[in-house]
C-alpha atoms as a PDB file:
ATOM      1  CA  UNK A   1      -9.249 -48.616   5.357  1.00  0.00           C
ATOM      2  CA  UNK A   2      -8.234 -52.378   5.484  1.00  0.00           C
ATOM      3  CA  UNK A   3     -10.576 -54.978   6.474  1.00  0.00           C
ATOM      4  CA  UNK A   4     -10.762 -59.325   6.726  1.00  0.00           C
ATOM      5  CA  UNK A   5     -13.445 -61.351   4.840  1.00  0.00           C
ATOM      6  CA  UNK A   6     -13.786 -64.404   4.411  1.00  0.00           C
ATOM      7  CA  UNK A   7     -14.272 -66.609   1.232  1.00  0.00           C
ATOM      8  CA  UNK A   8     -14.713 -70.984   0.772  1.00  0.00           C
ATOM      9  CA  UNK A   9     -10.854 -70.493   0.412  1.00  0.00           C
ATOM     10  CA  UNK A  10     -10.206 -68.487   4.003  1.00  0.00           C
ATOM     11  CA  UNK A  11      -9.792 -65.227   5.004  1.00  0.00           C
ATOM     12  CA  UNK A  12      -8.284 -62.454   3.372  1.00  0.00           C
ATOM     13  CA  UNK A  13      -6.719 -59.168   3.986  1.00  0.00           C
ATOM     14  CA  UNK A  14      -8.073 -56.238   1.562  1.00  0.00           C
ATOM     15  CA  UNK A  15      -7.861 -52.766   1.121  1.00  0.00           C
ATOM     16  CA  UNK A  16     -10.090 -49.568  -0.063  1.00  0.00           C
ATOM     17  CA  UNK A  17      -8.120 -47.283  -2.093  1.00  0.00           C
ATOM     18  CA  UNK A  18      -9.581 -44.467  -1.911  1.00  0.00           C
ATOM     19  CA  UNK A  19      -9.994 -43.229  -5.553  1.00  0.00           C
ATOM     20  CA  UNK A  20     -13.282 -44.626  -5.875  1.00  0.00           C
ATOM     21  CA  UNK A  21     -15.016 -44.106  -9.906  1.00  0.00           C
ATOM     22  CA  UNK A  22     -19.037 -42.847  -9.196  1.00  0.00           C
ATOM     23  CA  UNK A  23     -20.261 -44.826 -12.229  1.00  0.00           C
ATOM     24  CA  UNK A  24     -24.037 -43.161 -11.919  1.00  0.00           C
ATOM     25  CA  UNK A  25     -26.612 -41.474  -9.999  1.00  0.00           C
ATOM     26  CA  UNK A  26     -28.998 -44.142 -10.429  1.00  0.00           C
ATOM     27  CA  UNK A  27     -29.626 -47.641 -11.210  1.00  0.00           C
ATOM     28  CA  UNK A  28     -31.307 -50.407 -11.447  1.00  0.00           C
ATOM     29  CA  UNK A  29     -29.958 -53.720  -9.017  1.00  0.00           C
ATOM     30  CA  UNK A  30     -31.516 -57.306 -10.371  1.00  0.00           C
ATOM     31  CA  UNK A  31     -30.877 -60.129  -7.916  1.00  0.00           C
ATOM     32  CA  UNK A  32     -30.428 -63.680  -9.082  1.00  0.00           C
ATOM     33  CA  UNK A  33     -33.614 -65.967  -6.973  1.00  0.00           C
ATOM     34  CA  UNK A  34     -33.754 -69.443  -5.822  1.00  0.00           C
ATOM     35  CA  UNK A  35     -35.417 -70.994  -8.558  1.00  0.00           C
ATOM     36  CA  UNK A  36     -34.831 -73.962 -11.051  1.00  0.00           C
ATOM     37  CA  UNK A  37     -35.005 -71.808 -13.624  1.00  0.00           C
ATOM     38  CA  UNK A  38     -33.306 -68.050 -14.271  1.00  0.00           C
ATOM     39  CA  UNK A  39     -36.094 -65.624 -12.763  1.00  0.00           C
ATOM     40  CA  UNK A  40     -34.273 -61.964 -11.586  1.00  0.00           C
ATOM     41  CA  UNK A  41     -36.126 -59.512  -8.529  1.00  0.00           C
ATOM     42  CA  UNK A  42     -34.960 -56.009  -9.699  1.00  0.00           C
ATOM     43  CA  UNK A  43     -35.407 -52.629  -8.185  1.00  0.00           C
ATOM     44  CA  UNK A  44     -34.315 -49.163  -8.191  1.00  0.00           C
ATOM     45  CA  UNK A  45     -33.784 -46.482  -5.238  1.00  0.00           C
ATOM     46  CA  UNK A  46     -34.290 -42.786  -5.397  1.00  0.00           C
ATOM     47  CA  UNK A  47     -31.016 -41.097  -4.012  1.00  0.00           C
ATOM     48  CA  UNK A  48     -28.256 -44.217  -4.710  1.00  0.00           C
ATOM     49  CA  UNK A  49     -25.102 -43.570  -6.191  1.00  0.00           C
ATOM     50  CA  UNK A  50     -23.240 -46.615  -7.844  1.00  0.00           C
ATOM     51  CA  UNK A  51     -19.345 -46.984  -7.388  1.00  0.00           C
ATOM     52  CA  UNK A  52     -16.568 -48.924  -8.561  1.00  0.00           C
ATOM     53  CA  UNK A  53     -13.764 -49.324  -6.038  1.00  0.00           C
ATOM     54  CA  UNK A  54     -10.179 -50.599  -6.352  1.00  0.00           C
ATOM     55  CA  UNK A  55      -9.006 -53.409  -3.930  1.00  0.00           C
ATOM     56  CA  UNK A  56      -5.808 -54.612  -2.700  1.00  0.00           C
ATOM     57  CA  UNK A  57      -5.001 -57.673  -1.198  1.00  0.00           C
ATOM     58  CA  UNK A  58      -1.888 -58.199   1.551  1.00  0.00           C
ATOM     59  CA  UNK A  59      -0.472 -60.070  -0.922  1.00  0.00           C
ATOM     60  CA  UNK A  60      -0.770 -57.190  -3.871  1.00  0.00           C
ATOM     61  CA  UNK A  61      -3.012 -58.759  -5.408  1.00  0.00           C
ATOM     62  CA  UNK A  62      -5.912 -55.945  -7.346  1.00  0.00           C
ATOM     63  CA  UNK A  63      -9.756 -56.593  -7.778  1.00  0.00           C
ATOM     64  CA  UNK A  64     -12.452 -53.760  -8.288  1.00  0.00           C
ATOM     65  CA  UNK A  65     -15.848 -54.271  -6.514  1.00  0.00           C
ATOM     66  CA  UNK A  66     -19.306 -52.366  -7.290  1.00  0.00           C
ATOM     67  CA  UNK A  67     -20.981 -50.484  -4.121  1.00  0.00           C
ATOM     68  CA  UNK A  68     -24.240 -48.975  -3.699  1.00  0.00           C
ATOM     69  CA  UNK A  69     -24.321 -45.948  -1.679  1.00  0.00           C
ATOM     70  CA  UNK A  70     -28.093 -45.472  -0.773  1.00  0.00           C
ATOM     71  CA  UNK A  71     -27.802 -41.069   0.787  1.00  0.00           C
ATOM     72  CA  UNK A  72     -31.665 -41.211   2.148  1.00  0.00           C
ATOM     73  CA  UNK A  73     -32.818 -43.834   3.967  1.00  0.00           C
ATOM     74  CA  UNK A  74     -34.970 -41.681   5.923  1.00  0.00           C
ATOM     75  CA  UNK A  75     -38.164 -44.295   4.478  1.00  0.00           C
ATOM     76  CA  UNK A  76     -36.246 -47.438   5.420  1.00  0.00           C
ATOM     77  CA  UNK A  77     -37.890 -48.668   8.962  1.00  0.00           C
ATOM     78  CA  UNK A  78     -35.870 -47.480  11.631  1.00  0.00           C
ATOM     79  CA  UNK A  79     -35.280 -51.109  13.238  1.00  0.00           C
ATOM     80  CA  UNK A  80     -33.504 -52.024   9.499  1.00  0.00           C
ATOM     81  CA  UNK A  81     -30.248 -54.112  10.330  1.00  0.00           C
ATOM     82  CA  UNK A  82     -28.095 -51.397   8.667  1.00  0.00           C
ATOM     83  CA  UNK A  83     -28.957 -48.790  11.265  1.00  0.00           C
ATOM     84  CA  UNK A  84     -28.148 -51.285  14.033  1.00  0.00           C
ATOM     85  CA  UNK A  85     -24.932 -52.667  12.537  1.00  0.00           C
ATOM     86  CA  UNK A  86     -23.644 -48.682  11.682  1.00  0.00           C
ATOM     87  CA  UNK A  87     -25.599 -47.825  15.211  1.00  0.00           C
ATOM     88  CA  UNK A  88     -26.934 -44.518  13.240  1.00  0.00           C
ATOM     89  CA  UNK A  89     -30.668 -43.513  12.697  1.00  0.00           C
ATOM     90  CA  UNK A  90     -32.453 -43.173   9.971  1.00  0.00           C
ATOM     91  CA  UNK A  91     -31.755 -40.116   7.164  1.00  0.00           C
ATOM     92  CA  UNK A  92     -28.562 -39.532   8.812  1.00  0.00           C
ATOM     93  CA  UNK A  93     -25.862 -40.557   7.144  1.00  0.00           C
ATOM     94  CA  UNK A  94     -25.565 -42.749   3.446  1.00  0.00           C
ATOM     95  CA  UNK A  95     -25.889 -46.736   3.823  1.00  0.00           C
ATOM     96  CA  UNK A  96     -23.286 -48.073   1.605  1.00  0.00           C
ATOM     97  CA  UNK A  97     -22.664 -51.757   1.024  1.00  0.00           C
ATOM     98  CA  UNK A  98     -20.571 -53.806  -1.746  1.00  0.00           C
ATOM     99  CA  UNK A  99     -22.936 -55.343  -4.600  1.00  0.00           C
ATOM    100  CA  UNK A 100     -23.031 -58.877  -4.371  1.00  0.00           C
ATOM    101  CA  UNK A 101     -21.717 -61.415  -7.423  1.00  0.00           C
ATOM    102  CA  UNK A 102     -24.959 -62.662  -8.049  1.00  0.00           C
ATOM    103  CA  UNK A 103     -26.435 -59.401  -9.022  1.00  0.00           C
ATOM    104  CA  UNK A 104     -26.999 -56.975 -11.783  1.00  0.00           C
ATOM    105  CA  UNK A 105     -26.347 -53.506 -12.509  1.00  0.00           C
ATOM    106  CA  UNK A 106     -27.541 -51.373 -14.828  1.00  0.00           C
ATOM    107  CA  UNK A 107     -26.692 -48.352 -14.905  1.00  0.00           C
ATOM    108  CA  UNK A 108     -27.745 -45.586 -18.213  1.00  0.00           C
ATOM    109  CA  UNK A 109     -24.489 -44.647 -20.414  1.00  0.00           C
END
């Protein structure tokens, strides 16, 4: 699977390889707010496995990435922008996405 994104220095060609490490069952994601100060919004889902998955740039370059794979979303409200950007329903298929650098993850040992 190869993909473009694009970063404050351009785009870039990546890669999935496809031996991806399931680091746990469950977690708990803290997210980094807008405030002057450090203040953290942290949940958990029921059903979300955590990954760790190798990239590969074009250029050969190697990074790993941490993705949430959430397998129920059957409570999530069926006009959620996941559903219309995968154009699935609801408790159909698992909602994955890449963890974003400004959160946390904890995950038990």
């Amino acid at each position: 699977m190869c993909w473009r994104m694009r970063s404050k220095r351009g785009a870039m060609s990546m890669s999935l390889e496809w031996e991806w490490e399931k680091l746990a069952d469950k977690s708990v994601v803290c997210y980094k707010m807008n405030y002057p100060y450090a203040v953290f919004y942290c949940h958990t889902f029921t059903k979300t496995r955590t990954y760790m998955i190798p990239l590969v740039g074009a250029d050969g370059s190697k990074a790993k990435a941490m993705s949430a794979c959430h397998s129920d979303r059957s409570a999530w409200h069926p006009k959620h922008v996941a559903f219309k950007v995968l154009n699935v329903k609801p408790g159909t298929v698992p909602v994955c996405h890449f963890v974003h650098n400004n959160a946390m993850v904890w995950i038990p040992k």
